[in-house]
Protein backbone atom coordinates (compact mmCIF):
# COMPACT_ATOMS: atom_id res chain seq x y z
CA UNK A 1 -15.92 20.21 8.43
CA UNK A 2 -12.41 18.90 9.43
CA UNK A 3 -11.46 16.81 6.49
CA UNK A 4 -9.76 12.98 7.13
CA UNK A 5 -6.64 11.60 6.70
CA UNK A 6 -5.48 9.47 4.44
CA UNK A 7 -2.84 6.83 5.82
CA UNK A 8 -1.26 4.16 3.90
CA UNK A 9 0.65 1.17 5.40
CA UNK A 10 3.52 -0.54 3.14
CA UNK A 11 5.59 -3.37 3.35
CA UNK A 12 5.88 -6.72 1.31
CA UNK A 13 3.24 -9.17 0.94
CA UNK A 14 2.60 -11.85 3.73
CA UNK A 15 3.96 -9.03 6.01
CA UNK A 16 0.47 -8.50 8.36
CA UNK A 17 -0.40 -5.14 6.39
CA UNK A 18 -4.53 -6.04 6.16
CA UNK A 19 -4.36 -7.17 9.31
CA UNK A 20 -2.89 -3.85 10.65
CA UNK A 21 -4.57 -1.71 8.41
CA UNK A 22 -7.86 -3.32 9.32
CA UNK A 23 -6.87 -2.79 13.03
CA UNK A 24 -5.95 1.05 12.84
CA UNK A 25 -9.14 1.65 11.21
CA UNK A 26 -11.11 0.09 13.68
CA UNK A 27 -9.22 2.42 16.53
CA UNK A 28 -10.14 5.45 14.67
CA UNK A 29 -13.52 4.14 14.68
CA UNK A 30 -13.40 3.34 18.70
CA UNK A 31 -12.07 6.89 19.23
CA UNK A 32 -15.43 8.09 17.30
CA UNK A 33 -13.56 8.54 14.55
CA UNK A 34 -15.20 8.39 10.95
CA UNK A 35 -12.63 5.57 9.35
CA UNK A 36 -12.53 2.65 6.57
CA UNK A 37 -10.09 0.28 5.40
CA UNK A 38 -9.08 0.32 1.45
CA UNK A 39 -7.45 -2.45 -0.67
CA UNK A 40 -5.33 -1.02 -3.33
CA UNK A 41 -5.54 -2.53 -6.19
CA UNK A 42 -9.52 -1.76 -6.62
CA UNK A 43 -10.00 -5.12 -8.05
CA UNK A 44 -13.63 -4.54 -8.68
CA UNK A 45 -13.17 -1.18 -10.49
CA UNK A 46 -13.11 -2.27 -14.32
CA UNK A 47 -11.60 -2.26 -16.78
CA UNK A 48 -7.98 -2.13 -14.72
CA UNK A 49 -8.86 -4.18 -11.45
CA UNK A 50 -9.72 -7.43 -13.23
CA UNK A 51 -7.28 -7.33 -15.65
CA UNK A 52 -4.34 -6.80 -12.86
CA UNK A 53 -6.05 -9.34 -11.33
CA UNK A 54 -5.74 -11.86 -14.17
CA UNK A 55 -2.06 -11.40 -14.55
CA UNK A 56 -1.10 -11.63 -11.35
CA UNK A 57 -3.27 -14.81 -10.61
CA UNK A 58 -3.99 -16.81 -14.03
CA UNK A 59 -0.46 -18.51 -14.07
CA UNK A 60 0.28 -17.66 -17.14
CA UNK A 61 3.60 -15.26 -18.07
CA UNK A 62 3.42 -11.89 -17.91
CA UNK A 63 3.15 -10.28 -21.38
CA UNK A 64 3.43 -7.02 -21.20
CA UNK A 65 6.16 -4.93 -20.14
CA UNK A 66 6.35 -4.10 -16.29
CA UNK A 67 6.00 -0.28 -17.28
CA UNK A 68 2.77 -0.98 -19.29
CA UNK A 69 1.83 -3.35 -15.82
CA UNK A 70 2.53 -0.99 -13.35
CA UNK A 71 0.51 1.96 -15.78
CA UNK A 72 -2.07 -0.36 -15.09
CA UNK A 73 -1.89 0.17 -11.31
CA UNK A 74 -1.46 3.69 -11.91
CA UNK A 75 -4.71 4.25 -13.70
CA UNK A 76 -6.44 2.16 -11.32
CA UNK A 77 -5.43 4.36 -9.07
CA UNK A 78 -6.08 7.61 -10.90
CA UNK A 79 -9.88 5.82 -11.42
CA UNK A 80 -10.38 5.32 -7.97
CA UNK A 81 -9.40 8.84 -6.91
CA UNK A 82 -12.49 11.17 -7.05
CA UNK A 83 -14.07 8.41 -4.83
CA UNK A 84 -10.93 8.86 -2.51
CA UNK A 85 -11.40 12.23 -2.13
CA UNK A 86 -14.75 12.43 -1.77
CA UNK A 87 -14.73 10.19 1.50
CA UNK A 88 -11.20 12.14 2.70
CA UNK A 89 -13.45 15.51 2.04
CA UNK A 90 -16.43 13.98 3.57
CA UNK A 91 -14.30 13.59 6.91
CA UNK A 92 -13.23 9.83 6.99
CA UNK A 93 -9.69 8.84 7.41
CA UNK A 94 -8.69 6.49 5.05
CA UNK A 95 -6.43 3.53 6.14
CA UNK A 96 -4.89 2.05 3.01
CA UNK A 97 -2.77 -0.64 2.19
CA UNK A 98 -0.78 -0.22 -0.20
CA UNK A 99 -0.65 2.69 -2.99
CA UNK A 100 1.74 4.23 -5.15
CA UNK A 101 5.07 3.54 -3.17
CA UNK A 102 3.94 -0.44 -3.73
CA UNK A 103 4.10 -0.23 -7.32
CA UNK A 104 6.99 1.93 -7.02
CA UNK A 105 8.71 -1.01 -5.02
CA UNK A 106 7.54 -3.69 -7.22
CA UNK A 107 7.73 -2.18 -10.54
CA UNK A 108 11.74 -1.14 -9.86
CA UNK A 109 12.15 -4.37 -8.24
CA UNK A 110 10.85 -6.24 -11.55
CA UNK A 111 13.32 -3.69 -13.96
CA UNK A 112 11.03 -0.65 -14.60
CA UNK A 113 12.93 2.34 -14.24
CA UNK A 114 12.18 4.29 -11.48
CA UNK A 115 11.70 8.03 -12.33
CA UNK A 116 9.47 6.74 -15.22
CA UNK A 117 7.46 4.79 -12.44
CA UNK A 118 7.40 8.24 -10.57
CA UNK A 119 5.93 9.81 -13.57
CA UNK A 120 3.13 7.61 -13.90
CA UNK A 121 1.85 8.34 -10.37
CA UNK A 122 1.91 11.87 -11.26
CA UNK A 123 -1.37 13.89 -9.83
CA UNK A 124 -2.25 11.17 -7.32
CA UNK A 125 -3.14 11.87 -3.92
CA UNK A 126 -0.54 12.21 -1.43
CA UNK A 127 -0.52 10.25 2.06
CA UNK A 128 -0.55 12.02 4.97
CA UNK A 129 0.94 9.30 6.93
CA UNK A 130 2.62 6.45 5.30
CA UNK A 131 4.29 3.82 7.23
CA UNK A 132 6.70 0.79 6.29
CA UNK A 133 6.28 -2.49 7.75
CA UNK A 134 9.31 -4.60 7.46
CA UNK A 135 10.75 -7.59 8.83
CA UNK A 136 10.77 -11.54 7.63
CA UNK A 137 7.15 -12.39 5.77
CA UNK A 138 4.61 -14.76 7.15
CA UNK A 139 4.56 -17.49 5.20
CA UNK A 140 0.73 -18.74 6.44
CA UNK A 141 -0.60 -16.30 4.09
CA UNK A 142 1.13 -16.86 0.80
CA UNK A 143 -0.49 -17.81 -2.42
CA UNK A 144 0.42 -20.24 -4.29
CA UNK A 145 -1.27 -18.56 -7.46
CA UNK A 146 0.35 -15.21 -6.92
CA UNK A 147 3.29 -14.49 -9.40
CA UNK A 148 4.99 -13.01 -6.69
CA UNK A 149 4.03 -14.88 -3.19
CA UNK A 150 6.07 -17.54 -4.91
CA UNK A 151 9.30 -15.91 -5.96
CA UNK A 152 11.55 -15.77 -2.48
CA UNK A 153 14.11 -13.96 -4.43
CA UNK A 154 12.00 -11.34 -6.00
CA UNK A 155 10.62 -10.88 -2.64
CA UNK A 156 13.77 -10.13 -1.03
CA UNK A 157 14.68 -7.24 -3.41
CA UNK A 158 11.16 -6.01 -3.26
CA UNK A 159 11.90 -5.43 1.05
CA UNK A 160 15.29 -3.84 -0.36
CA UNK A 161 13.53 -1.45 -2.80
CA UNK A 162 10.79 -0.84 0.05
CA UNK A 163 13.67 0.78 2.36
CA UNK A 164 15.01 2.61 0.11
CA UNK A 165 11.87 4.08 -0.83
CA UNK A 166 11.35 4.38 2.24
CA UNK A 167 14.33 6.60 3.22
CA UNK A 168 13.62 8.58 0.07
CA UNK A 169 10.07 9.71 1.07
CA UNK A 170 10.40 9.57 4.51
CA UNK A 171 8.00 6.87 5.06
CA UNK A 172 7.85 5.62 8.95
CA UNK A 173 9.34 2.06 9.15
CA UNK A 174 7.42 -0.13 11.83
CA UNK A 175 8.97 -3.80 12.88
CA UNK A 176 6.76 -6.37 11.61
CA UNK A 177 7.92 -9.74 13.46
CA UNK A 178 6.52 -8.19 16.90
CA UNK A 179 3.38 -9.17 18.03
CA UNK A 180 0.40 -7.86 16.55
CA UNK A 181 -0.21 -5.89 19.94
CA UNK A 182 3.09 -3.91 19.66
CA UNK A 183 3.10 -3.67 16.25
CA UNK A 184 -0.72 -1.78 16.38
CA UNK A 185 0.71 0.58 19.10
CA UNK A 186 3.87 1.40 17.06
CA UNK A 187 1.77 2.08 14.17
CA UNK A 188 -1.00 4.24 16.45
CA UNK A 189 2.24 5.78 17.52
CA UNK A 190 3.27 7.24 14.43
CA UNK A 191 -0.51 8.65 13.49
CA UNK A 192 -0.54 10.25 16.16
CA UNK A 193 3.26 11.96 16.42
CA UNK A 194 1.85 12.78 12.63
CA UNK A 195 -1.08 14.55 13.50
CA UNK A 196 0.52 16.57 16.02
CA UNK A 197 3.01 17.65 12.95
CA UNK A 198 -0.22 18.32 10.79
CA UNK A 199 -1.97 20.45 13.26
């Protein structure tokens, strides 16, 4: 059985990524595809999901240090996993937003250091497509209870550490401020230049 790919779509928050993500996976599924959309963080998987969900969403400071914060991502992910690869195995392509380049971004952006960041994501599945969104955010979206949805500066250097990222690991970058038309067929673009690479 051919196994699935697993794609991952960056980019900053308020930026259209669910609304992408959600999009590509229903076009694999049109195509007869076996696909499904994934959130990362796994909010629901305990004990890491609610507790990343608290701090970024109670209001209250952070108190730990961004390293221990962004370990917390990292495990999450690490939890999450032998689910991952079970579906990827199982022949579904797996359209994710966000995963370990996100808390890359946001964990350098906030003063982690970066190799240490790298470290932490050690083992972890990697994407065989992943694709930047960037342009100017959509500020319909934002939440006023996120930590971060509320700090324009913080999100500007987040979109700078996102490039560079970017240009590091060779991510695709996509233009976000074009319709959601041209944006899908950019992104269904790259897949499929991808999977010509892979095969």
């Amino acid at each position: 059985m051919k196994v699935g790919l697993f794609i991952v779509i960056y980019g900053i928050n308020n930026i259209g990524k669910s609304t992408q993500a959600t999009m590509l996976a229903d076009a694999l599924t049109a195509s007869g595809l076996k696909a499904e959309y994934l959130k990362y963080p796994i909010y629901d998987l305990s004990p890491t999901g609610p507790q990343i969900n608290e701090i970024l969403r109670s209001g209250k400071k952070q108190e730990i240090s961004e390293e221990e914060f962004q370990a917390l991502y990292a495990k999450n992910r690490h939890d999450y996993q032998p689910r991952l690869c079970l579906q990827i195995n199982d022949g579904v392509n797996i359209v994710a937003e966000d995963y370990t380049g996100t808390g890359l971004a946001w964990g350098w952006s906030k003063g982690a250091d970066l190799e240490k960041l790298i470290v932490l994501n050690k083992g972890l599945l990697e994407p065989d497509v992943a694709i930047l969104m960037d342009g100017e955010r959509f500020l319909s979206g934002q939440e006023t209870v996120h930590q971060h949805e509320t700090n324009d500066e913080l999100m500007d250097e987040c979109r700078k550490k996102h490039l560079e990222l970017a240009a590091r690991f060779n991510w695709s970058v996509v233009n976000a401020n074009q319709t959601q038309e041209e944006v899908h067929q950019d992104i269904l673009k790259v897949v499929a230049e991808r999977v010509k690479e892979i095969e």
